[in-house]
Protein backbone atom coordinates (compact mmCIF):
# COMPACT_ATOMS: atom_id res chain seq x y z
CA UNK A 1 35.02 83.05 93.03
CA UNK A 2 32.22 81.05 92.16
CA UNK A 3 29.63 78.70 93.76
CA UNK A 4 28.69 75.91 92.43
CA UNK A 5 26.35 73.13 93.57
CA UNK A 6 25.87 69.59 92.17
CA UNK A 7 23.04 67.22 91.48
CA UNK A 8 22.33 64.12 89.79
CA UNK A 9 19.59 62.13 87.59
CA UNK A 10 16.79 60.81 88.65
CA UNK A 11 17.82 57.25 90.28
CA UNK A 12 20.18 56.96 93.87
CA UNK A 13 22.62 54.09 93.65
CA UNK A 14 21.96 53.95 97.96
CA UNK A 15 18.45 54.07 98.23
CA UNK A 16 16.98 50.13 97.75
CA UNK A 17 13.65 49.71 95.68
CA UNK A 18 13.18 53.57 94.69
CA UNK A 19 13.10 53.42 91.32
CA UNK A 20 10.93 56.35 89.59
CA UNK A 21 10.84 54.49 86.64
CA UNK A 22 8.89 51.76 86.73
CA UNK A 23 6.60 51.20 83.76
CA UNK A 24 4.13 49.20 81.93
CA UNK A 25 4.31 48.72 78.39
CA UNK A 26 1.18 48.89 76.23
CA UNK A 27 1.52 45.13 74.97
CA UNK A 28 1.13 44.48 79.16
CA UNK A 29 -1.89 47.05 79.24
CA UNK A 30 -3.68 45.38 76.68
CA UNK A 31 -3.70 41.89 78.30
CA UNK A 32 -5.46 42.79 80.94
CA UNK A 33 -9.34 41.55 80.70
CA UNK A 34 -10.69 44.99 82.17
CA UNK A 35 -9.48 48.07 80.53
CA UNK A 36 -10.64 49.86 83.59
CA UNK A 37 -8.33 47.74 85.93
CA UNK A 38 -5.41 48.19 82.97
CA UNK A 39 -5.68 52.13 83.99
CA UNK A 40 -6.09 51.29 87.64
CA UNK A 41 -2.76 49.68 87.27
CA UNK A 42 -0.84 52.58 85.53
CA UNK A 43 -2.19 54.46 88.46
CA UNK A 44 -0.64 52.39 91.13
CA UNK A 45 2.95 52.47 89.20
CA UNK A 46 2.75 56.09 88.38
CA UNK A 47 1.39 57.07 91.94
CA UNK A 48 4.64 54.24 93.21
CA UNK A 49 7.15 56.76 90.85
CA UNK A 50 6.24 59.64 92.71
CA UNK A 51 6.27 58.35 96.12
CA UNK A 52 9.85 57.29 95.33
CA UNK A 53 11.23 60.33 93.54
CA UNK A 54 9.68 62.02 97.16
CA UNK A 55 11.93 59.53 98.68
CA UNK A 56 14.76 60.35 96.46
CA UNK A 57 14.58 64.10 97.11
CA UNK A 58 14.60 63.20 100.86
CA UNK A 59 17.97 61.44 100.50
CA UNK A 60 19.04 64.30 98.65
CA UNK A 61 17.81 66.86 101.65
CA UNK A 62 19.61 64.58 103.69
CA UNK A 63 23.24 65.18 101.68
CA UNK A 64 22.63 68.85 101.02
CA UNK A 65 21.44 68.24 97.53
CA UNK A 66 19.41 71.27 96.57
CA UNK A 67 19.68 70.03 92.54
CA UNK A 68 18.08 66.74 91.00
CA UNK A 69 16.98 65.91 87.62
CA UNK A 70 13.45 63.71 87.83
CA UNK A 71 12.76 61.10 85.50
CA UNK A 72 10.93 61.52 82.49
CA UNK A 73 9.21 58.06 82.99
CA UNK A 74 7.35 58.85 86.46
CA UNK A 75 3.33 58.29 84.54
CA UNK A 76 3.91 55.04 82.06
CA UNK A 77 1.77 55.47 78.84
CA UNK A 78 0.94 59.10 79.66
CA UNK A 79 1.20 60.09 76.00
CA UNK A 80 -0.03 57.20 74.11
CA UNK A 81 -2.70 57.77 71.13
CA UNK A 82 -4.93 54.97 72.64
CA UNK A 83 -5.41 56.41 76.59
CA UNK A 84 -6.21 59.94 75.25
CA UNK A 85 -9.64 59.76 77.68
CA UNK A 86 -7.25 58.85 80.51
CA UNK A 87 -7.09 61.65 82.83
CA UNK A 88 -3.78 60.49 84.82
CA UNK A 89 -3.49 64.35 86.84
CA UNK A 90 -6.86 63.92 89.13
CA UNK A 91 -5.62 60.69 91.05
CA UNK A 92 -1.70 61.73 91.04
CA UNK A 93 -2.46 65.12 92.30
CA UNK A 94 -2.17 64.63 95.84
CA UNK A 95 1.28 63.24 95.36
CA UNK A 96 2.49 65.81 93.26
CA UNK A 97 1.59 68.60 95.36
CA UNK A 98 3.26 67.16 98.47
CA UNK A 99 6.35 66.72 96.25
CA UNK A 100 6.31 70.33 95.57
CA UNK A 101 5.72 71.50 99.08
CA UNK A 102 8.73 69.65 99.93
CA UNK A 103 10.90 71.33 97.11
CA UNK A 104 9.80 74.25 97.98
CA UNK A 105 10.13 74.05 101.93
CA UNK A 106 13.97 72.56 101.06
CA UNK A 107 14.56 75.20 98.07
CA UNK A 108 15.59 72.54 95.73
CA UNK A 109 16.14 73.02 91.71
CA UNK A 110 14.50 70.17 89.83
CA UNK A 111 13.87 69.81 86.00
CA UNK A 112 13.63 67.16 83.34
CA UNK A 113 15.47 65.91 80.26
CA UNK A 114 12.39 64.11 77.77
CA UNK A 115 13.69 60.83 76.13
CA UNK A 116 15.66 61.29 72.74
CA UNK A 117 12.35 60.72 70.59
CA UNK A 118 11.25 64.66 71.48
CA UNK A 119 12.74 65.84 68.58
CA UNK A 120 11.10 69.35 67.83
CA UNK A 121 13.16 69.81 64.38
CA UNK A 122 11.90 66.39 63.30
CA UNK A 123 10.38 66.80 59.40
CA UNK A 124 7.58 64.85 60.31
CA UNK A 125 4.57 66.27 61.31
CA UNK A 126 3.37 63.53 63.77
CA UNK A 127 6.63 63.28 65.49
CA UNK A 128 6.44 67.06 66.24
CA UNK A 129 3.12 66.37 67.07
CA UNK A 130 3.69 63.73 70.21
CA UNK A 131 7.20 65.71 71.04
CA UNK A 132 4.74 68.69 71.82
CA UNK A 133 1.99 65.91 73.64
CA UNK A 134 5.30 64.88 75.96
CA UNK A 135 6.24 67.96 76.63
CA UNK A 136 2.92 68.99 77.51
CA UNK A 137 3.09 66.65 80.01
CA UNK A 138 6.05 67.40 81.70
CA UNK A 139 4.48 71.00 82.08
CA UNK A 140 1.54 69.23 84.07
CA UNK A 141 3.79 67.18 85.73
CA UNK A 142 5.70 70.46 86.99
CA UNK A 143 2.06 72.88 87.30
CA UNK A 144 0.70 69.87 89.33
CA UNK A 145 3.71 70.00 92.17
CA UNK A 146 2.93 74.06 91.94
CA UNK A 147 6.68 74.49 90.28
CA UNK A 148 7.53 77.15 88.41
CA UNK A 149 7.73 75.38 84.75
CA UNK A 150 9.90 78.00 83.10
CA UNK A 151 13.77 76.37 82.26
CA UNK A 152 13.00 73.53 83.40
CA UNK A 153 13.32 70.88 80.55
CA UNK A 154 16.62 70.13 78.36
CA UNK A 155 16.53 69.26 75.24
CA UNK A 156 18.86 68.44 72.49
CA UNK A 157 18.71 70.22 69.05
CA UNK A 158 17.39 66.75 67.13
CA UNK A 159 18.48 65.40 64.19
CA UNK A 160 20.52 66.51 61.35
CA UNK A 161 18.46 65.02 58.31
CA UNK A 162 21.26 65.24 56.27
CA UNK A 163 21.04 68.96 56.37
CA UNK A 164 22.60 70.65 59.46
CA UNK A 165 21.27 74.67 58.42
CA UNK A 166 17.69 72.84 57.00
CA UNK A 167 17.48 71.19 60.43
CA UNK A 168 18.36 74.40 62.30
CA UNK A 169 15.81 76.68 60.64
CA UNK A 170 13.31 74.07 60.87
CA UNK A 171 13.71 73.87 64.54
CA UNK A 172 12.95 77.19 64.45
CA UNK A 173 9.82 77.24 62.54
CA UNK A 174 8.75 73.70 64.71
CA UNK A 175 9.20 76.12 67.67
CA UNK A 176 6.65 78.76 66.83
CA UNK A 177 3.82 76.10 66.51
CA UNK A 178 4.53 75.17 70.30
CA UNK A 179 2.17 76.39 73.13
CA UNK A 180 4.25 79.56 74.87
CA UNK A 181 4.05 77.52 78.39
CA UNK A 182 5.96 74.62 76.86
CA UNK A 183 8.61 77.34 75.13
CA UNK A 184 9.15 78.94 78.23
CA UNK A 185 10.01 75.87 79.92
CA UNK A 186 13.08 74.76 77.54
CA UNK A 187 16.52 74.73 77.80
CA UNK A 188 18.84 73.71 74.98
CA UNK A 189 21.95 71.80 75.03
CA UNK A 190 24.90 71.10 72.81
CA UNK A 191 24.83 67.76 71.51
CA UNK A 192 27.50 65.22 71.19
CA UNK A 193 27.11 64.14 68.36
CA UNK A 194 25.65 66.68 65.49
CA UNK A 195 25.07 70.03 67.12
CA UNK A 196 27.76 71.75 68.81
CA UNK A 197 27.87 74.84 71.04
CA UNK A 198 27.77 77.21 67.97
CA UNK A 199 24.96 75.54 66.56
CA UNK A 200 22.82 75.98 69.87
CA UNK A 201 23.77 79.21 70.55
CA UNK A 202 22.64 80.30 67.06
CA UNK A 203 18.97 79.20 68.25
CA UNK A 204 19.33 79.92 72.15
CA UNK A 205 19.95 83.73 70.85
CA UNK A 206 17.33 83.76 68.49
CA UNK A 207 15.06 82.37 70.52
CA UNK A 208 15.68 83.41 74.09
CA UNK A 209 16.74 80.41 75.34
CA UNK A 210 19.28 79.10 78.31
CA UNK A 211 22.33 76.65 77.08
CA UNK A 212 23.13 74.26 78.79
CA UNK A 213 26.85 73.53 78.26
CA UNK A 214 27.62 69.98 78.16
CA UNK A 215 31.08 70.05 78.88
CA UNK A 216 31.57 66.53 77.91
CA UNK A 217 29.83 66.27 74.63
CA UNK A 218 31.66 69.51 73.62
CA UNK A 219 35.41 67.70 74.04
CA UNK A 220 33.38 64.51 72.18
CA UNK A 221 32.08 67.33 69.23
CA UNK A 222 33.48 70.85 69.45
CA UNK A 223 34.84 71.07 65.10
CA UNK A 224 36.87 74.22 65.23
CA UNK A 225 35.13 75.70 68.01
CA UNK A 226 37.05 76.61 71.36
CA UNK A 227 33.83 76.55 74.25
CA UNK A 228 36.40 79.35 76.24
CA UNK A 229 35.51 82.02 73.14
CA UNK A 230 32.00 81.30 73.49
CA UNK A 231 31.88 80.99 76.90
CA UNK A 232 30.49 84.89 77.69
CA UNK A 233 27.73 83.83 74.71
CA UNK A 234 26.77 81.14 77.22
CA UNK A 235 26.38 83.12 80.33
CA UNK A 236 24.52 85.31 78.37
CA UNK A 237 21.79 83.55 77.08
CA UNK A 238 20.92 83.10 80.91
CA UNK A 239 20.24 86.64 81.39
CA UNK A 240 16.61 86.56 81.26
CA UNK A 241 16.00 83.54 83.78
CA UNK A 242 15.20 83.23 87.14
CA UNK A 243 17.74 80.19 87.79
CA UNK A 244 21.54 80.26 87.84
CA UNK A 245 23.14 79.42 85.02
CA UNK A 246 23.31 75.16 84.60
CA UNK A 247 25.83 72.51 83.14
CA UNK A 248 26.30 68.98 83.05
CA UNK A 249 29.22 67.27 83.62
CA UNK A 250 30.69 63.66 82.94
CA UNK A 251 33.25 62.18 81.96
CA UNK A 252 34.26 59.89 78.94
CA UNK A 253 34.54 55.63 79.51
CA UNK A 254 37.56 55.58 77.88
CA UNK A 255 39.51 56.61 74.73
CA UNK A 256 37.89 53.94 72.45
CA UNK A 257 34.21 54.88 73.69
CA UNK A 258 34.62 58.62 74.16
CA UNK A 259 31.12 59.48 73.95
CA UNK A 260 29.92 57.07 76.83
CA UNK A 261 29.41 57.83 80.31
CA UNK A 262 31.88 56.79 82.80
CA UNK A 263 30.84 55.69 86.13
CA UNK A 264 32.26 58.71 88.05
CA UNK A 265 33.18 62.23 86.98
CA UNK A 266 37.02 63.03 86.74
CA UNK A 267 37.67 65.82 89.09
CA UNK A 268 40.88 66.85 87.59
CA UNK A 269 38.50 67.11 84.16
CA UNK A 270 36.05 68.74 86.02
CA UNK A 271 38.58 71.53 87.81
CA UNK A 272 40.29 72.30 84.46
CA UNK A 273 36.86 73.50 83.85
CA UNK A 274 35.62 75.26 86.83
CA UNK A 275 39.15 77.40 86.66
CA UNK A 276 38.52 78.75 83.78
CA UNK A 277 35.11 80.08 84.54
CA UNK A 278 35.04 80.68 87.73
CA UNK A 279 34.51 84.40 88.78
CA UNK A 280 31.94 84.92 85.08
CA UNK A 281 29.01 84.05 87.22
CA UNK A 282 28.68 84.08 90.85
CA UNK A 283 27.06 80.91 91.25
CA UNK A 284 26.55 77.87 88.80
CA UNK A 285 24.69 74.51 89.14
CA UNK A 286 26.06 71.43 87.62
CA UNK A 287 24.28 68.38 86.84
CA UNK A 288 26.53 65.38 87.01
CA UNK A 289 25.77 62.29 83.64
CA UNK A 290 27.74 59.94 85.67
CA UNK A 291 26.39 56.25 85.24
CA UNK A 292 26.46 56.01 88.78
CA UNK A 293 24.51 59.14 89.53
CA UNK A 294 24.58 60.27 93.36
CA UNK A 295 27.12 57.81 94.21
CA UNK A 296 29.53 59.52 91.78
CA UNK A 297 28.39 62.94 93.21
CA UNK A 298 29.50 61.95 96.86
CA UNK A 299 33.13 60.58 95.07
CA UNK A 300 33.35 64.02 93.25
CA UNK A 301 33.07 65.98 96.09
CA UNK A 302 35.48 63.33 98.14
CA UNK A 303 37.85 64.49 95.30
CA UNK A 304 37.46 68.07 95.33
CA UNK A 305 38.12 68.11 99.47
CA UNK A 306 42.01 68.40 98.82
CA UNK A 307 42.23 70.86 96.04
CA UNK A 308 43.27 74.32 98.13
CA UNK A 309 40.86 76.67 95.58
CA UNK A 310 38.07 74.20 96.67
CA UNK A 311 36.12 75.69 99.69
CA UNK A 312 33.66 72.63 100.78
CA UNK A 313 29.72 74.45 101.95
CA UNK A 314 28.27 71.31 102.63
CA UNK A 315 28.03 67.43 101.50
CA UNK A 316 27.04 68.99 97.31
CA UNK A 317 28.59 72.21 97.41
CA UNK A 318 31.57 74.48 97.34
CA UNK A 319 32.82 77.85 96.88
CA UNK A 320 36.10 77.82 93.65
CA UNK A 321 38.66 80.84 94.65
């Protein structure tokens, strides 16, 4: 028996004019007259991303989700070389610490996933350099709502620069240049593309990191690998963390474009999964990739009501006998 609680990314399909994304781009910034208004502006829209991912965790209080992935995009041009003076924390801080009384009042898990240019295997220096900058920030983003930061950020291996071991090792010597808070805070996941679970476990056990097992990506990019022999590997690399073991589930558009997201996750797909594993841990969470994020989450567990090894908890959760 395991239990095994769902969550979703970032935007609600039901809630009207809450998204936590909304940005400015730097071309925008730059026509503004004042450069001091131009900041006063980010401000506003950063301070607007917060107050709606509050929102959003409200709605998900409200259906019993106690799991939710924020956006990476809350503070627009955080990172960018030319607002280096701008200090974005003081004026946000407020917000940010009444987001994390709230997740901690209503116990709920919350991390990140950075944007695909984090790439801490990248050969170039600079690239490493603003991958470190942005995670850096989501570690003030987390310290500023008073949440613990460690395993709380995915990230995908990178790229293979034509070299799949090269890229590996060099991910590893990237990774000892990085500040220990932002180390502690990663989680790694299997990618669909270039790294598979083998490859990630091969750094997650050398360097004490979670997986997190994308079921989906593995069935897009698995080689000769079977995830059920390396499923105890998994579990394992969670040992030394103080959250439940985590996995994302989707499932593919179709046969032609495997790789993209469908709309909703395929509970039979999802079930020929949870039977296998259930009983290794005692509890899992799993972060549903659907495209239509907590909409699909509310049709998944519709689904899973009238499977008889499915016992229901509450509107996100269930017990699998």
């Amino acid at each position: 028996m395991t239990y095994v609680r769902l969550g979703f990314v970032a935007m609600s399909m039901e809630l009207k004019n809450a998204s936590p994304s909304q940005t400015m781009t730097y071309a925008q910034f730059q026509k503004h007259t004042s450069r001091e208004a131009a900041i006063r502006k980010l401000e506003r829209i950063a301070q607007s991303n917060i107050e709606h991912s509050h929102r959003i965790l409200k709605h998900c209080t409200a259906h019993d989700i106690a799991f939710y992935r924020f956006s990476s995009r809350l503070i627009p041009l955080a990172t960018h070389q030319d607002l280096s003076d701008w200090d974005y924390m003081t004026p946000l801080q407020e917000y940010l610490e009444d987001i994390g009384t709230y997740i901690e009042k209503n116990n709920i898990r919350v991390d990140f996933h950075p944007d695909h240019f984090v790439i801490i295997n990248s050969p170039k220096k600079e690239v490493l350099a603003m991958s470190a900058k942005t995670l850096g920030l989501h570690a003030s983003l987390l310290k500023g709502m008073k949440v613990d930061p460690v395993h709380r950020c995915v990230l995908h291996v990178g790229g293979m620069y034509q070299d799949k071991v090269t890229a590996l090792e060099r991910f590893i010597s990237n990774w000892m240049l990085l500040p220990v808070d932002v180390q502690e805070m990663i989680m790694l996941e299997n990618d669909d593309k270039s790294f598979h679970i083998n490859d990630a476990l091969y750094l997650c056990e050398k360097l004490g990191v979670p997986l997190v097992f994308d079921y989906h990506h593995h069935l897009a990019n698995h080689g000769e690998t079977q995830w059920e022999t390396e499923w105890a590997r998994i579990v394992d690399t969670w040992k030394h963390s103080p959250l439940p073991l985590k996995m994302h589930i989707s499932s593919p558009k179709n046969d032609k474009e495997f790789r993209s997201h469908a709309n909703h996750v395929d509970a039979d797909m999802f079930l020929r999964f949870l039977r296998t594993v259930k009983g290794s841990v005692t509890e899992m969470d799993c972060m549903i990739e659907a495209k239509k994020k907590d909409e699909a989450l509310f049709y998944l567990m519709e689904d899973l009501k009238h499977h008889p090894d499915i016992e229901i908890v509450d509107g996100a959760s269930f017990f699998i006998h």
